[in-house]
N, C-alpha and C. Protein backbone atom coordinates (compact mmCIF):
# COMPACT_ATOMS: atom_id res chain seq x y z
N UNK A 1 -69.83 -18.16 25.79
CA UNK A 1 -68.63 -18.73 26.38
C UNK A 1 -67.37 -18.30 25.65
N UNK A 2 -67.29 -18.42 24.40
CA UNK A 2 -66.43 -17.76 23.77
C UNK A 2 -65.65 -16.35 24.16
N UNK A 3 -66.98 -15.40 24.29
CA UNK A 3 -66.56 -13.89 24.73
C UNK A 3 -66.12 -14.20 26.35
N UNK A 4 -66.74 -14.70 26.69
CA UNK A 4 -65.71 -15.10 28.50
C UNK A 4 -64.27 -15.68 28.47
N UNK A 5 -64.04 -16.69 27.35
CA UNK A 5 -62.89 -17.38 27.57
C UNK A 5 -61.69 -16.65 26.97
N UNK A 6 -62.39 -15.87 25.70
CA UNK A 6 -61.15 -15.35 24.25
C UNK A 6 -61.52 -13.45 24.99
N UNK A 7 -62.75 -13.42 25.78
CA UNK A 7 -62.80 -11.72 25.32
C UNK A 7 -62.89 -10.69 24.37
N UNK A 8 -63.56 -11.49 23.11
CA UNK A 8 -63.86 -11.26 21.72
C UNK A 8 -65.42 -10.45 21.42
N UNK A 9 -65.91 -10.10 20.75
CA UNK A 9 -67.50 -9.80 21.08
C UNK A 9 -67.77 -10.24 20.82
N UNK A 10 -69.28 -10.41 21.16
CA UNK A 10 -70.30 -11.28 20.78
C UNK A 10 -71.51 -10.75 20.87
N UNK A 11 -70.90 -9.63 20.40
CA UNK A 11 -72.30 -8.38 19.02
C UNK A 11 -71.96 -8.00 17.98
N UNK A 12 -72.56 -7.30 17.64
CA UNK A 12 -72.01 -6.35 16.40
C UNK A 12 -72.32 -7.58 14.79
N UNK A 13 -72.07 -6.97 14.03
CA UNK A 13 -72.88 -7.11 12.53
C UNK A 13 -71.61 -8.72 12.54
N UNK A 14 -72.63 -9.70 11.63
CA UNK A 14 -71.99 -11.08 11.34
C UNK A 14 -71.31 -10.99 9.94
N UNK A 15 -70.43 -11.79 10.22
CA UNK A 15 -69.18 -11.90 8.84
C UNK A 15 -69.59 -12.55 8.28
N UNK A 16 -70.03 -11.71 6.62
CA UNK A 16 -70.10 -13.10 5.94
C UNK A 16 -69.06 -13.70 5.10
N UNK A 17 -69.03 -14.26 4.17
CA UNK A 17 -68.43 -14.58 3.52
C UNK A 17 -68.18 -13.87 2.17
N UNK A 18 -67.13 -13.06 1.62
CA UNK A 18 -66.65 -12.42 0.58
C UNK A 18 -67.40 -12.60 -0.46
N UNK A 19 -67.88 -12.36 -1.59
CA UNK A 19 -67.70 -12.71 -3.02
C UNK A 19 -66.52 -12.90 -3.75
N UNK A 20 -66.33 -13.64 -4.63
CA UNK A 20 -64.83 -13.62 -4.93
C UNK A 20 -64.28 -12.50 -5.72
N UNK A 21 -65.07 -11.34 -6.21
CA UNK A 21 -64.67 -9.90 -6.44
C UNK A 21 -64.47 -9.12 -5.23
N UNK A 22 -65.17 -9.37 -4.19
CA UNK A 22 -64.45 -8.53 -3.34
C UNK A 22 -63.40 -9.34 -2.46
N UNK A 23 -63.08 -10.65 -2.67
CA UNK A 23 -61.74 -10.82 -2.37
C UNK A 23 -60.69 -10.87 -2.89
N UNK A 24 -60.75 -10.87 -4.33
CA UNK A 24 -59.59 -10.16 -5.31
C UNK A 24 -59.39 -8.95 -4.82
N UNK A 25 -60.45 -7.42 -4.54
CA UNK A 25 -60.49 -6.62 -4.09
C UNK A 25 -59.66 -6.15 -2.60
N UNK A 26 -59.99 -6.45 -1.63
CA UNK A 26 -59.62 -6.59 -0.45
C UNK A 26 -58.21 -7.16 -0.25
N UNK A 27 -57.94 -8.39 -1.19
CA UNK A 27 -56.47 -9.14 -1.16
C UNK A 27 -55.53 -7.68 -1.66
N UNK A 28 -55.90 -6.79 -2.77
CA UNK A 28 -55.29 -5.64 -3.15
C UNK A 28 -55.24 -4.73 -2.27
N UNK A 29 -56.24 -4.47 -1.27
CA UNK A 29 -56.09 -3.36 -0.19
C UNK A 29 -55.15 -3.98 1.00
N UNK A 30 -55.18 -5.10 1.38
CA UNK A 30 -54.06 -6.00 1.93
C UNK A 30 -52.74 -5.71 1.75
N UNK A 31 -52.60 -6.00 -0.13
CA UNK A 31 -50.93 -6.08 -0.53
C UNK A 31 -50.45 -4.55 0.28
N UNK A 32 -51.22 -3.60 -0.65
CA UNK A 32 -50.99 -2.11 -0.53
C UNK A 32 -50.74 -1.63 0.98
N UNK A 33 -51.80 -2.34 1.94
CA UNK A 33 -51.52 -1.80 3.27
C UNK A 33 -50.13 -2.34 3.97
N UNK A 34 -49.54 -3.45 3.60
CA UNK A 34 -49.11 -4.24 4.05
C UNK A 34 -47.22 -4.15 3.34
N UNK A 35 -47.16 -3.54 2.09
CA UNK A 35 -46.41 -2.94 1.35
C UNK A 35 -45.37 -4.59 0.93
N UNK A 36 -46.54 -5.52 0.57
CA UNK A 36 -45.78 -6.49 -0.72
C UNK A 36 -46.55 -6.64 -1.93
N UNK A 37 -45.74 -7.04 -3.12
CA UNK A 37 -46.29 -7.28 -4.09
C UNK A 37 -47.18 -7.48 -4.91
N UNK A 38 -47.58 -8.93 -3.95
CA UNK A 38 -48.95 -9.84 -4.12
C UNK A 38 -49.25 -10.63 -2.81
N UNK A 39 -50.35 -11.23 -2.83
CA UNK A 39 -51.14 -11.82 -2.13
C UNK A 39 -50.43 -13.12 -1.40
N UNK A 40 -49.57 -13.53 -2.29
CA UNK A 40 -49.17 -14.49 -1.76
C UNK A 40 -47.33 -14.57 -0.99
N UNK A 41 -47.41 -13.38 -1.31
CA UNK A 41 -46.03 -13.34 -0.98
C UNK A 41 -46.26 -13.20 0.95
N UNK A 42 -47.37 -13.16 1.27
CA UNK A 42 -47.66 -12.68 2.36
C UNK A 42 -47.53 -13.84 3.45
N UNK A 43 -46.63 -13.76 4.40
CA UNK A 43 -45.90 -15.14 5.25
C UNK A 43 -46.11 -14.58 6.71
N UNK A 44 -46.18 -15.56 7.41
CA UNK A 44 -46.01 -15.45 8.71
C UNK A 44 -45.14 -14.59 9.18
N UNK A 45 -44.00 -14.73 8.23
CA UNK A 45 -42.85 -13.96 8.77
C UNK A 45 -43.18 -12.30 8.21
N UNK A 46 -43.63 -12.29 7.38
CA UNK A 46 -43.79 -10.97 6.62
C UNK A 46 -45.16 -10.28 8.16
N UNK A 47 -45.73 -10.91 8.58
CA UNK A 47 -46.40 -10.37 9.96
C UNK A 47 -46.07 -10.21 10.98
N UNK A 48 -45.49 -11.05 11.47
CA UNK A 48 -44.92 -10.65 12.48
C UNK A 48 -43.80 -9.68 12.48
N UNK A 49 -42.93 -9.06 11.45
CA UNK A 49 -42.20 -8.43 11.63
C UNK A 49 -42.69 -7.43 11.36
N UNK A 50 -44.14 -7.03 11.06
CA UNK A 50 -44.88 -5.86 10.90
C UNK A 50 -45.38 -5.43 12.30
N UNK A 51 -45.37 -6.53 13.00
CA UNK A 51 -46.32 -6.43 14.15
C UNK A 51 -44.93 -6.36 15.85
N UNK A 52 -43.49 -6.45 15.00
CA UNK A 52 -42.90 -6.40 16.02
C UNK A 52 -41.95 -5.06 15.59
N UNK A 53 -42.12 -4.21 14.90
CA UNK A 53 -41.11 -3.30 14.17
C UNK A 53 -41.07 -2.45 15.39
N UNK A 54 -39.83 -1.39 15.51
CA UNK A 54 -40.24 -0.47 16.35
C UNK A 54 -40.59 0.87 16.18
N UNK A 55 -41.16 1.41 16.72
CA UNK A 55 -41.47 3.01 16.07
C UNK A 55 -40.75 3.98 16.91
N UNK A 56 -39.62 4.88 15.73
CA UNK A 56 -39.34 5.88 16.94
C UNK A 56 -39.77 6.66 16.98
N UNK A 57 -40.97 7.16 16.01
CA UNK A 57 -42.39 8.39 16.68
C UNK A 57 -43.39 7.73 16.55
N UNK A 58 -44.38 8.78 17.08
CA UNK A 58 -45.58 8.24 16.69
C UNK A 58 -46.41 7.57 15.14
N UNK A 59 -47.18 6.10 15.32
CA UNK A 59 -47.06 5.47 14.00
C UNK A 59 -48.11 6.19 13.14
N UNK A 60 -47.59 6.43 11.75
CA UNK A 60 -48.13 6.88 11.12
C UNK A 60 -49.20 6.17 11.13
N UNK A 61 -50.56 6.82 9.97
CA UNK A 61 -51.37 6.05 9.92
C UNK A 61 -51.74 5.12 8.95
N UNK A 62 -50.43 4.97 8.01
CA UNK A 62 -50.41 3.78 7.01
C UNK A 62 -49.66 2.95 7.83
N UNK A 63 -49.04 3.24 8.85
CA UNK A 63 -48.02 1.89 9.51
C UNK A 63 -49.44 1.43 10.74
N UNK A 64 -50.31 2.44 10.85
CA UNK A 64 -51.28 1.66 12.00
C UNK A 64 -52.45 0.80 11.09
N UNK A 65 -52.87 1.12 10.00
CA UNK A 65 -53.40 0.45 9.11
C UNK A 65 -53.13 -0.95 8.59
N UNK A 66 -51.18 -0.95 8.52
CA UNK A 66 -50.47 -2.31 8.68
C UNK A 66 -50.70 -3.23 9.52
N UNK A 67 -50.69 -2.31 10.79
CA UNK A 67 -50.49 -2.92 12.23
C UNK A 67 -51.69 -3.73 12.13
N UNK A 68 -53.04 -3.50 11.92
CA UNK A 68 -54.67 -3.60 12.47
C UNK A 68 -54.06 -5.12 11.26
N UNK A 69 -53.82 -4.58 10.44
CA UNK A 69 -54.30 -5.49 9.05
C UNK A 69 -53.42 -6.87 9.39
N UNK A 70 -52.27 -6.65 9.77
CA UNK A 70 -51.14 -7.82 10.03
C UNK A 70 -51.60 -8.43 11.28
N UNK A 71 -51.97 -7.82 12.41
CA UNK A 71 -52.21 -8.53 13.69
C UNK A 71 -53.84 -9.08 13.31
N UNK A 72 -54.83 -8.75 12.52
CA UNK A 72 -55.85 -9.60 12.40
C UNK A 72 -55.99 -11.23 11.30
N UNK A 73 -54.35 -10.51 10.41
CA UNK A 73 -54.46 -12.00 9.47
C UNK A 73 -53.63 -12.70 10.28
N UNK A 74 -52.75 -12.37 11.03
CA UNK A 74 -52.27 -13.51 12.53
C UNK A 74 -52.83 -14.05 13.18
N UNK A 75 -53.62 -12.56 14.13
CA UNK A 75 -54.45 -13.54 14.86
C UNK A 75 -55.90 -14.85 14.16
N UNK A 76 -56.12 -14.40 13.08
CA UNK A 76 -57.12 -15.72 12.90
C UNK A 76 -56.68 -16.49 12.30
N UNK A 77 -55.34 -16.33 11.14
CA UNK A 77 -54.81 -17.63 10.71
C UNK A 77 -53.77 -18.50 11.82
N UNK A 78 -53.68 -17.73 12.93
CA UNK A 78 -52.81 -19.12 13.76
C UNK A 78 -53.24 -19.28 15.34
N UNK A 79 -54.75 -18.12 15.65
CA UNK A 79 -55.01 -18.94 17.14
C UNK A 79 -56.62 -18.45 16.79
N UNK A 80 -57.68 -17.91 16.55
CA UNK A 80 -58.76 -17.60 16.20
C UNK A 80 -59.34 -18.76 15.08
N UNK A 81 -58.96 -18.96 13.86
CA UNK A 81 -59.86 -19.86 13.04
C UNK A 81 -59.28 -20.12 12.30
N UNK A 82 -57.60 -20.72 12.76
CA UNK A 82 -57.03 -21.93 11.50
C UNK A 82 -57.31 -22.55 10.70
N UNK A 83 -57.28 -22.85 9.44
CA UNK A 83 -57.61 -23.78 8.79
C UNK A 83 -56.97 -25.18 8.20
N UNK A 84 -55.45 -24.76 8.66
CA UNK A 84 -54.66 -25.55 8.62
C UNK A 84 -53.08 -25.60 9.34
N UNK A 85 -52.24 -26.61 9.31
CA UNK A 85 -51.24 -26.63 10.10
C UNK A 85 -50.30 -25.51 8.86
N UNK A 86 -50.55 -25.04 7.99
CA UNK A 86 -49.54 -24.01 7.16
C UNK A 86 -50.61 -22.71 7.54
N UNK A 87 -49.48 -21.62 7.13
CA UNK A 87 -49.89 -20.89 7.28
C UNK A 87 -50.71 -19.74 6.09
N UNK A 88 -51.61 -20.90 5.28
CA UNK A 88 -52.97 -20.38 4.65
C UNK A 88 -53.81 -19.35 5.32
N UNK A 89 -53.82 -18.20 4.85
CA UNK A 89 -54.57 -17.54 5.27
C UNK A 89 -56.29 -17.80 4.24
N UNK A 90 -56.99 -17.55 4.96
CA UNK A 90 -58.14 -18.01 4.36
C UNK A 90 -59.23 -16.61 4.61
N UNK A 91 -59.82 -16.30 3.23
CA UNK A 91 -60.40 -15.12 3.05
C UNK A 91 -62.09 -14.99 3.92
N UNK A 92 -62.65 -16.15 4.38
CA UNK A 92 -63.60 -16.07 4.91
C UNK A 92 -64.07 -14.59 5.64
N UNK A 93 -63.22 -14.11 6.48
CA UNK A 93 -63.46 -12.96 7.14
C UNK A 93 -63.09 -11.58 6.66
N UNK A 94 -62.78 -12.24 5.53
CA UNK A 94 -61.84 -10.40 4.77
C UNK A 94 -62.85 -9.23 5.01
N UNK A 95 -64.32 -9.50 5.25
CA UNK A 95 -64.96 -7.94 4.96
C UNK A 95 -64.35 -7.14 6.13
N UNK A 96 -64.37 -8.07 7.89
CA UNK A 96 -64.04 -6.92 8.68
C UNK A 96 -62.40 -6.31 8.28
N UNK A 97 -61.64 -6.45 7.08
CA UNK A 97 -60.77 -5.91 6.81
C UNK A 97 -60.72 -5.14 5.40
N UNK A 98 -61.78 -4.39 5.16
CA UNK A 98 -62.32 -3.42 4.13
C UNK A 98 -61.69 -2.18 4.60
N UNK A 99 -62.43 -2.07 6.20
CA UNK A 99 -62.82 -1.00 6.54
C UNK A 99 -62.05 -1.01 7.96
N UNK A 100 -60.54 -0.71 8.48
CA UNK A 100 -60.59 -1.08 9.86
C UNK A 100 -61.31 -0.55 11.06
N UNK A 101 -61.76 0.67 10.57
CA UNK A 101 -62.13 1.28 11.62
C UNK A 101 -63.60 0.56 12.48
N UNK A 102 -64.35 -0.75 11.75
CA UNK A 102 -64.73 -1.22 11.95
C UNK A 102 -64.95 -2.47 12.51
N UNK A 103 -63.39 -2.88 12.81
CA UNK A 103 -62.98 -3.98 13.90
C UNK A 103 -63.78 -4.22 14.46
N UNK A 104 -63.74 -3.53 15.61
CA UNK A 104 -64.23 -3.83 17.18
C UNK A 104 -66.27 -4.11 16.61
N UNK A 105 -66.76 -3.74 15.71
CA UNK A 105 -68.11 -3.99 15.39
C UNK A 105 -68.79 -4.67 14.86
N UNK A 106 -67.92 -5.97 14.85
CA UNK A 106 -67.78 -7.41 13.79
C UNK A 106 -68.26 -8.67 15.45
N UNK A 107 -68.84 -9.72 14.84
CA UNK A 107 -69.27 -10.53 15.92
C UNK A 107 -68.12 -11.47 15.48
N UNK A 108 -67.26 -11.04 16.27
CA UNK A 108 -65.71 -11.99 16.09
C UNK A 108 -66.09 -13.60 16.98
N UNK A 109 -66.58 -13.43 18.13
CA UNK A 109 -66.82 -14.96 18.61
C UNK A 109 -67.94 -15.52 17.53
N UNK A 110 -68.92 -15.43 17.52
CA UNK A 110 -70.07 -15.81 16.30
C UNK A 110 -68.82 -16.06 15.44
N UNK A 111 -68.50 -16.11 14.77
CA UNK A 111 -67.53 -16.31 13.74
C UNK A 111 -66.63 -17.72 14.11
N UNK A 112 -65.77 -17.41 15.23
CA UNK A 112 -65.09 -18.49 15.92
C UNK A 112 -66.22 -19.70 15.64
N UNK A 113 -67.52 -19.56 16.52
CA UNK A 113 -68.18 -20.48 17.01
C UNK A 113 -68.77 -21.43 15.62
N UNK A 114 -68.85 -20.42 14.63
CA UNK A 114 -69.03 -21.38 13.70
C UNK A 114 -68.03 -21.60 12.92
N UNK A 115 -66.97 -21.52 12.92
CA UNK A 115 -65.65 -22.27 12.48
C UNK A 115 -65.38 -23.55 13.22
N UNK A 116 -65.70 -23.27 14.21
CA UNK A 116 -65.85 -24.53 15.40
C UNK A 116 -66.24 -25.63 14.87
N UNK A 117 -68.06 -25.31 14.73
CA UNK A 117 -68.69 -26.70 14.12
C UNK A 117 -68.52 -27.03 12.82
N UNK A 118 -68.14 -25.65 11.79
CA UNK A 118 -67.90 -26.33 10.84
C UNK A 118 -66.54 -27.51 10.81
N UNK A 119 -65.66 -26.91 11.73
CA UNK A 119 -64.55 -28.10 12.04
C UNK A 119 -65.05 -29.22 12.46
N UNK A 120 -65.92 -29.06 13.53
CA UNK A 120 -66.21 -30.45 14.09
C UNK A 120 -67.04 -31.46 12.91
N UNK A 121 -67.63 -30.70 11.95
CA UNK A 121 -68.53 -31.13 10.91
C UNK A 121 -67.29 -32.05 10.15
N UNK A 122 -66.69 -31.33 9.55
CA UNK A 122 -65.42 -31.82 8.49
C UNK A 122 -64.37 -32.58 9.56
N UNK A 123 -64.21 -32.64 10.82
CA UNK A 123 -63.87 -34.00 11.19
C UNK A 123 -65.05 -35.12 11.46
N UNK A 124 -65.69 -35.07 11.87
CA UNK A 124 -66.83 -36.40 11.42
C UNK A 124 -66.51 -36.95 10.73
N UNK A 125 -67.31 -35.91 9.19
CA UNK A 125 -67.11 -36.46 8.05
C UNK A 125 -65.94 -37.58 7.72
N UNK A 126 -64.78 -37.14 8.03
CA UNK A 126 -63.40 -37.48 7.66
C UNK A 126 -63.49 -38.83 8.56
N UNK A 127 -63.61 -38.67 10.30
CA UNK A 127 -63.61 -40.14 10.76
C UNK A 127 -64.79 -40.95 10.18
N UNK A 128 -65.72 -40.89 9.69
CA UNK A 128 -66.77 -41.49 9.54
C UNK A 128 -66.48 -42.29 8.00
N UNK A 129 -65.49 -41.69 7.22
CA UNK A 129 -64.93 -42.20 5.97
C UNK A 129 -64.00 -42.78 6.41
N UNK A 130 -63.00 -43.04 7.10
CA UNK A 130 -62.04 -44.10 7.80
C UNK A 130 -61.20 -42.98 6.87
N UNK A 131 -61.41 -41.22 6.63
CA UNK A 131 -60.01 -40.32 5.99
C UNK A 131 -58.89 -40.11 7.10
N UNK A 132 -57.82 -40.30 7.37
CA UNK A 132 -56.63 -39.68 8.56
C UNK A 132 -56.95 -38.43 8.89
N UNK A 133 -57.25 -37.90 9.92
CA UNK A 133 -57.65 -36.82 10.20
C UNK A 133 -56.50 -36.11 11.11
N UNK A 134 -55.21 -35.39 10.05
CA UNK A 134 -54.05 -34.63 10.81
C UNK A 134 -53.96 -33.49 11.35
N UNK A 135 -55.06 -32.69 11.04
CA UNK A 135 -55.90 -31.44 11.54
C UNK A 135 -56.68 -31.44 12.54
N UNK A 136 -57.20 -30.44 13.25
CA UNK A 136 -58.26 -30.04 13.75
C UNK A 136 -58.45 -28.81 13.10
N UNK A 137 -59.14 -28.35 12.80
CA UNK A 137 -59.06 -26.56 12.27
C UNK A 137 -60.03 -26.12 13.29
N UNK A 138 -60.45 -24.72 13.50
CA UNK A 138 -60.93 -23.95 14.53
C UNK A 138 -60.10 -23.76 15.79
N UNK A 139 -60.23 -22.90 16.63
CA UNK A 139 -59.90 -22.23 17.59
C UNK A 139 -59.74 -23.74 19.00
N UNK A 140 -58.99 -24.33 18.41
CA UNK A 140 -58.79 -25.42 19.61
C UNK A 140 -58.11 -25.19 21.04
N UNK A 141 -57.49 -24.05 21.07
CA UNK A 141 -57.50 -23.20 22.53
C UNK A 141 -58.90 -23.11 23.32
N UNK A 142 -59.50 -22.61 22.44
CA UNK A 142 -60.78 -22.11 23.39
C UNK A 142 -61.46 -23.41 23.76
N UNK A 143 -61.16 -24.82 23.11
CA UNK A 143 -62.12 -25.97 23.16
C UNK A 143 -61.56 -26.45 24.89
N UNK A 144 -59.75 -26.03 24.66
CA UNK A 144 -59.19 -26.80 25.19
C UNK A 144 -59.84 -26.08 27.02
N UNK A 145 -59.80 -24.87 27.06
CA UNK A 145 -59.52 -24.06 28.36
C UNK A 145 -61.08 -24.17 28.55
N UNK A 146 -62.08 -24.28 27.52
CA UNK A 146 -63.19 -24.24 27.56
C UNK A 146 -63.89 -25.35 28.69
N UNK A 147 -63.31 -26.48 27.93
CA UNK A 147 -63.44 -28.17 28.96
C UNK A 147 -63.19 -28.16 29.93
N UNK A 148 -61.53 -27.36 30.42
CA UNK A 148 -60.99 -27.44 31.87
C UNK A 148 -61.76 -27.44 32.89
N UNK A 149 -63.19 -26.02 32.81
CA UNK A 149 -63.59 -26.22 34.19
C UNK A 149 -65.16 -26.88 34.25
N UNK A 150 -65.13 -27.85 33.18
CA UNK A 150 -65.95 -27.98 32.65
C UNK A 150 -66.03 -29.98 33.22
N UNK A 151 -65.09 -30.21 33.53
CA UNK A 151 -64.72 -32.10 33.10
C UNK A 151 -65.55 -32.18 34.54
């Protein structure tokens, strides 16, 4: 359902989760592709204006390397697998950004789907402790359009 609703795949090799050497690692192939400092200097705004620049030739291939790298820490830190209402980017998926040429061969819904329950898991938890629960994290678009033809 995922790949019907988002159009994401739902093949290709599963994401795991980094080691924290190769996300020190990867956060460095990030800065470099991305041409800031450090890791954290890296803002919403610092993406989108990567992702809206204009080109008056054809983009090189360190500015298309930007492009892949900026439009994938967008798209999953603010409509794919939020983790929060800031804009934390969260390293869970860094491997499919090692290598871009390997995008499209990553099980991007599988991924969603379990960001999903792990959300739905960690809100339980939270109502079930009487914690305020000001979040949802995961892909709550897809829950939402998902239900529509669904009620």
């Amino acid at each position: 359902d995922v790949h019907k609703v988002l159009g994401i795949p739902f093949s290709g090799k599963e994401l795991r989760i980094p080691s924290t050497e190769e996300v020190s690692h990867i956060k460095n192939v990030i800065c470099i592709r991305l041409n800031v400092p450090e890791f954290k200097k890296i803002t919403r705004s610092v993406l989108t204006d990567i992702l809206s620049k204009k080109h008056e030739a054809p983009m090189s291939d360190e500015e298309i390397a930007a492009f892949k790298t900026a439009f994938i820490l967008l798209l999953m830190t603010k409509f794919l697998a939020p983790q929060t209402l800031l804009d934390n980017i969260c390293p869970k998926y860094f491997m499919a950004l090692k290598n871009l040429d390997d995008i499209p061969n990553w099980n991007w819904a599988r991924y969603v789907v379990n960001d999903i329950i792990a959300a739905a898991r960690a809100l339980a938890n939270k109502l079930s402790d009487d914690t305020k629960a000001t979040y949802i994290n995961g892909c709550v678009i897809f829950l939402q359009v998902f239900t529509l033809p669904n009620k």
